[in-house]
Protein backbone atom coordinates (compact mmCIF):
# COMPACT_ATOMS: atom_id res chain seq x y z
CA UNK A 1 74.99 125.39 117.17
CA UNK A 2 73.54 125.03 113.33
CA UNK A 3 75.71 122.42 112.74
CA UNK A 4 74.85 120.00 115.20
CA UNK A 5 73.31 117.64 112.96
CA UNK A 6 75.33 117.69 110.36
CA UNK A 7 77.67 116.72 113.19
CA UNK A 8 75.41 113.86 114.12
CA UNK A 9 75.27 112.70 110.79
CA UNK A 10 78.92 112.55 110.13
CA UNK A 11 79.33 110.89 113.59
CA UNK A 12 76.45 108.04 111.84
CA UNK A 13 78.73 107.83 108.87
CA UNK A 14 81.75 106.83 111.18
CA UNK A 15 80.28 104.42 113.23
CA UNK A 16 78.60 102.64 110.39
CA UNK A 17 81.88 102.14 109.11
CA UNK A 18 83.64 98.61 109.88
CA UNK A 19 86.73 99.02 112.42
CA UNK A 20 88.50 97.15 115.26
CA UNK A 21 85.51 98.71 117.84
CA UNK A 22 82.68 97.42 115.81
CA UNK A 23 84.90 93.67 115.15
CA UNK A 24 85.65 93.76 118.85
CA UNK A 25 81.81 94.03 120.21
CA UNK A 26 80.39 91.69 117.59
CA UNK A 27 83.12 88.92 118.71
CA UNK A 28 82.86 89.36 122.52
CA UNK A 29 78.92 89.05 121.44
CA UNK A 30 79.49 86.00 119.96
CA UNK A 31 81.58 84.43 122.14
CA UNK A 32 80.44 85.69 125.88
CA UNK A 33 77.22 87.30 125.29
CA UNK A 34 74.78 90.10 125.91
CA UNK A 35 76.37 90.82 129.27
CA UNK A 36 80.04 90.92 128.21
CA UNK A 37 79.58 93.11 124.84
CA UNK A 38 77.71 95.87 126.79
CA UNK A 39 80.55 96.08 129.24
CA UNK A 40 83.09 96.22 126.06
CA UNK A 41 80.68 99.01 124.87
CA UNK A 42 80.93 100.71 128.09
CA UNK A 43 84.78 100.37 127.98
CA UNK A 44 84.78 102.21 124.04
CA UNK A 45 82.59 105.16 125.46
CA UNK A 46 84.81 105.69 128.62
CA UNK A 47 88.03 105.97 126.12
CA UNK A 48 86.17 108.05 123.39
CA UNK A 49 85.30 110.33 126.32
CA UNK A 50 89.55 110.74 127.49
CA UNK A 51 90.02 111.01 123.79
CA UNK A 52 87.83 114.05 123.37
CA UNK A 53 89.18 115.45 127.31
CA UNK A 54 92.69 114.82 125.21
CA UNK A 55 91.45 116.40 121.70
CA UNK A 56 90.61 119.41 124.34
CA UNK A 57 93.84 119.58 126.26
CA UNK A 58 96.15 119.33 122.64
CA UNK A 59 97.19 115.99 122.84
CA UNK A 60 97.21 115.80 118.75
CA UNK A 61 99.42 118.90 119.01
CA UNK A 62 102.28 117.12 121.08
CA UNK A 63 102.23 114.00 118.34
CA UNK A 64 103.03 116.88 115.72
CA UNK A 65 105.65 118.49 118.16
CA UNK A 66 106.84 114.93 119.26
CA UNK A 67 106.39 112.26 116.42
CA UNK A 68 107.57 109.35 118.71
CA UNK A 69 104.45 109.65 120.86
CA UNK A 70 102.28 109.17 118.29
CA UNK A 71 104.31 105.99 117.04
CA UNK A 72 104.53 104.44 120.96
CA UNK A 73 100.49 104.96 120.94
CA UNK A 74 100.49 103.24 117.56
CA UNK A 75 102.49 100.42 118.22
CA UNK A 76 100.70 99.55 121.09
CA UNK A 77 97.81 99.83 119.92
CA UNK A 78 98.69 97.23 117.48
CA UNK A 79 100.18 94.89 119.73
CA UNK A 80 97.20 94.55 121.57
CA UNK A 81 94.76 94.46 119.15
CA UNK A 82 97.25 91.77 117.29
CA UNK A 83 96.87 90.27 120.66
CA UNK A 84 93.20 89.71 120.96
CA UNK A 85 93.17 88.67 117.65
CA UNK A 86 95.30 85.60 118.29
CA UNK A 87 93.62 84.81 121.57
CA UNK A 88 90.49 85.24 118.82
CA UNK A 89 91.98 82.37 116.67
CA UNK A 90 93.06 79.71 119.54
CA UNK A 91 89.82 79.89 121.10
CA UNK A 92 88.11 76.21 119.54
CA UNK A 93 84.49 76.46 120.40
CA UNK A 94 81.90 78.99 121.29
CA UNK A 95 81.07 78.42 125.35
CA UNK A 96 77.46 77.85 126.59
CA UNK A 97 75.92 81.74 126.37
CA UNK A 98 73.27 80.49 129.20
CA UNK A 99 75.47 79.09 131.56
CA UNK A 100 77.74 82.23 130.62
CA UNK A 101 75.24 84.77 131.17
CA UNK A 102 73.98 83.62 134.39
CA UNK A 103 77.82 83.07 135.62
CA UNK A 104 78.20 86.44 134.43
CA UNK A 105 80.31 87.80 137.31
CA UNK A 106 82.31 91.46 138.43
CA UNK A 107 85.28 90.29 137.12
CA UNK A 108 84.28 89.11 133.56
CA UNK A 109 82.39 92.40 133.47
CA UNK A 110 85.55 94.70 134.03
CA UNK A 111 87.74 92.58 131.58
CA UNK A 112 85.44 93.47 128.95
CA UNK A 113 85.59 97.23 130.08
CA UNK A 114 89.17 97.06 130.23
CA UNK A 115 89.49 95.52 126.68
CA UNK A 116 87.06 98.36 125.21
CA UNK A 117 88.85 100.61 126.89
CA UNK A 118 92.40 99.82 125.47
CA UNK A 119 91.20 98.93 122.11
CA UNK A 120 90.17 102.67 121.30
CA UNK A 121 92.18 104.64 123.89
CA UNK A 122 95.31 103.16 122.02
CA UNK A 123 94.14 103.96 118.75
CA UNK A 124 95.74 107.21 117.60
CA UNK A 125 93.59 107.35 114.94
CA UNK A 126 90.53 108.21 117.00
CA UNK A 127 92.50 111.06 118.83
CA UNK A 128 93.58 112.74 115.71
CA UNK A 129 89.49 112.21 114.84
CA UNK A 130 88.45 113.93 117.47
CA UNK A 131 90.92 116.59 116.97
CA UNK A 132 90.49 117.04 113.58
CA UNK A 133 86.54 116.75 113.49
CA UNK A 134 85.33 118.63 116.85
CA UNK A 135 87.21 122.16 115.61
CA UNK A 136 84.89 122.13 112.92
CA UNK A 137 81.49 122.88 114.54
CA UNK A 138 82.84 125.04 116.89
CA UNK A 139 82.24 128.78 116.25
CA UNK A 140 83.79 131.32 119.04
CA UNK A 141 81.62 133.59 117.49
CA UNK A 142 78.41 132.11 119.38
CA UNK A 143 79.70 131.48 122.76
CA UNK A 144 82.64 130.07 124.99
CA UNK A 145 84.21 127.24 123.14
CA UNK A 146 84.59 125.31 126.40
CA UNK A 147 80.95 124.72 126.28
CA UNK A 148 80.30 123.91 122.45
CA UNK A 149 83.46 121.25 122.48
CA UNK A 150 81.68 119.80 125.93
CA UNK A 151 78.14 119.38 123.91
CA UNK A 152 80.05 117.18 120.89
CA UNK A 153 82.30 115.48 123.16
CA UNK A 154 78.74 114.05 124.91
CA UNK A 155 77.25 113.55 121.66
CA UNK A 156 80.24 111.75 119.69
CA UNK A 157 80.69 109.42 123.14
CA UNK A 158 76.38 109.16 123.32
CA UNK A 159 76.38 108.32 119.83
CA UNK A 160 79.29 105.95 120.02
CA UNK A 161 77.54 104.08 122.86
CA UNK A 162 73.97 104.20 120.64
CA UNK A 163 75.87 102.24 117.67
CA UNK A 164 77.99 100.05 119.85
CA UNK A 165 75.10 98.88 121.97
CA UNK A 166 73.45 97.96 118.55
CA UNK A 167 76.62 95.99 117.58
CA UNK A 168 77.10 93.88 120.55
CA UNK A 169 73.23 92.78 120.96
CA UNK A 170 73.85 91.59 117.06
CA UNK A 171 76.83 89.97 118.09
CA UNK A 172 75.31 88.17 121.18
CA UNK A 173 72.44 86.92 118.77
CA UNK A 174 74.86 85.99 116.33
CA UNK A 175 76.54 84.14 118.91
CA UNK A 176 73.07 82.06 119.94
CA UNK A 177 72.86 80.80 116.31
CA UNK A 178 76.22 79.55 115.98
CA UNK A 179 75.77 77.28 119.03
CA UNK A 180 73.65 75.38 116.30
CA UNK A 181 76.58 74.85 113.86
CA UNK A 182 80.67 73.94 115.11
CA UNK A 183 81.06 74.66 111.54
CA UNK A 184 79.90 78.30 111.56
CA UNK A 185 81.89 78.65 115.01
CA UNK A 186 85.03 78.00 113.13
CA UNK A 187 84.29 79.97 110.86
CA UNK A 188 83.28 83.34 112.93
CA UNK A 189 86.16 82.28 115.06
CA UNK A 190 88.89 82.67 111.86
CA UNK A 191 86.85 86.04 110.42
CA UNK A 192 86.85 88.23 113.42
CA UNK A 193 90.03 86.61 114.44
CA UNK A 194 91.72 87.28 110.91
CA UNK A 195 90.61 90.75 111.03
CA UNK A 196 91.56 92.18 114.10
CA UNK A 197 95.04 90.85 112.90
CA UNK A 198 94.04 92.77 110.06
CA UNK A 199 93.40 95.93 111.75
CA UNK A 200 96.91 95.73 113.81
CA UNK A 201 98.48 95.08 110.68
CA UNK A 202 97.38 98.23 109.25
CA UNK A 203 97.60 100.67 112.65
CA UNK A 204 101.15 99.72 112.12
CA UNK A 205 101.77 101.72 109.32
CA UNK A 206 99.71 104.58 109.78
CA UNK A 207 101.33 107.66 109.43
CA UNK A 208 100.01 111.50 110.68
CA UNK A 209 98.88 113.39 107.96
């Protein structure tokens, strides 16, 4: 496929731009570390990867058929990003990364996968992405389509991970200099907090085109 990085560069152009994903990884960063934000990472490739098996199967078709499924995806997905938000906000002070990181156990680990996961798998926006932007470097004309939509699912979910990795190491070593200042805590603590209210706020009211 020509158009495969073209592709990757409009993939680039996504991720670089701020969201509830990129929010999400630089707070758990912040707050539980290196460990905690790759596991959140981990979680946002496993649901880009059902959103692109969806994109496949015509999920984004039954929203258009059935407009209420779209709006219970929607409204949860606001809910619970509303919800980590808040839990954001009543959180006081940043814990000790060290003693975090070397506490670091299974459970913490798949909390953080589970909140990556629901962040972006209840996000109809990033369905209707995928089934809006895969179509367009597909071409029957050079082979199965099977194939060519398997090849940009892996990339979109590889490049995902490649950005989201980068985002959670920032956020961990974002997180080691605020342990020098309660006042920059506070402050980190009422941004990321404030915007992930921010982003439910707004999934709310999106419509489908």
């Amino acid at each position: 496929m020509a158009g495969l990085w073209l592709f990757f560069m409009a993939l680039t152009v996504v991720y670089l731009l701020p969201g509830p994903d990129m929010i999400l990884l630089l707070q758990t960063g912040a707050r539980q570390g290196k460990s905690a934000a790759l596991a959140t990472a981990v979680g946002l490739g496993i649901a880009r990867g059902c959103h692109v098996a969806l994109a496949a199967l015509g999920l984004a078709a039954l929203f258009k058929a059935a407009p209420w499924t779209f709006d219970a995806v929607r409204l949860a997905g606001a809910a619970y990003l509303l919800w980590i938000g808040i839990q954001c906000l009543r959180t006081t002070m940043l814990p000790d990364l060290k003693g975090a990181d070397a506490a670091s156990g299974k459970s913490r680990l798949r909390t953080a996968i589970q909140r990556g996961l629901l962040t972006n798998l209840l996000n109809p926006k990033a369905l209707l992405f995928c089934s809006v932007l895969l179509p367009q470097f597909i071409d029957p004309h050079t082979g199965a389509v099977l194939p060519q939509f398997a090849v940009l699912g892996v990339m979109l979910v590889g490049v995902g991970l490649m950005f989201d990795s980068a985002y959670a190491l920032t956020g961990a070593a974002l997180g080691r200099w605020l342990q020098r200042s309660p006042s920059a805590q506070r402050f980190q603590q009422w941004l990321f907090g404030s915007l992930l209210i921010g982003f439910a706020v707004r999934l709310t009211f999106v419509q489908q085109a």
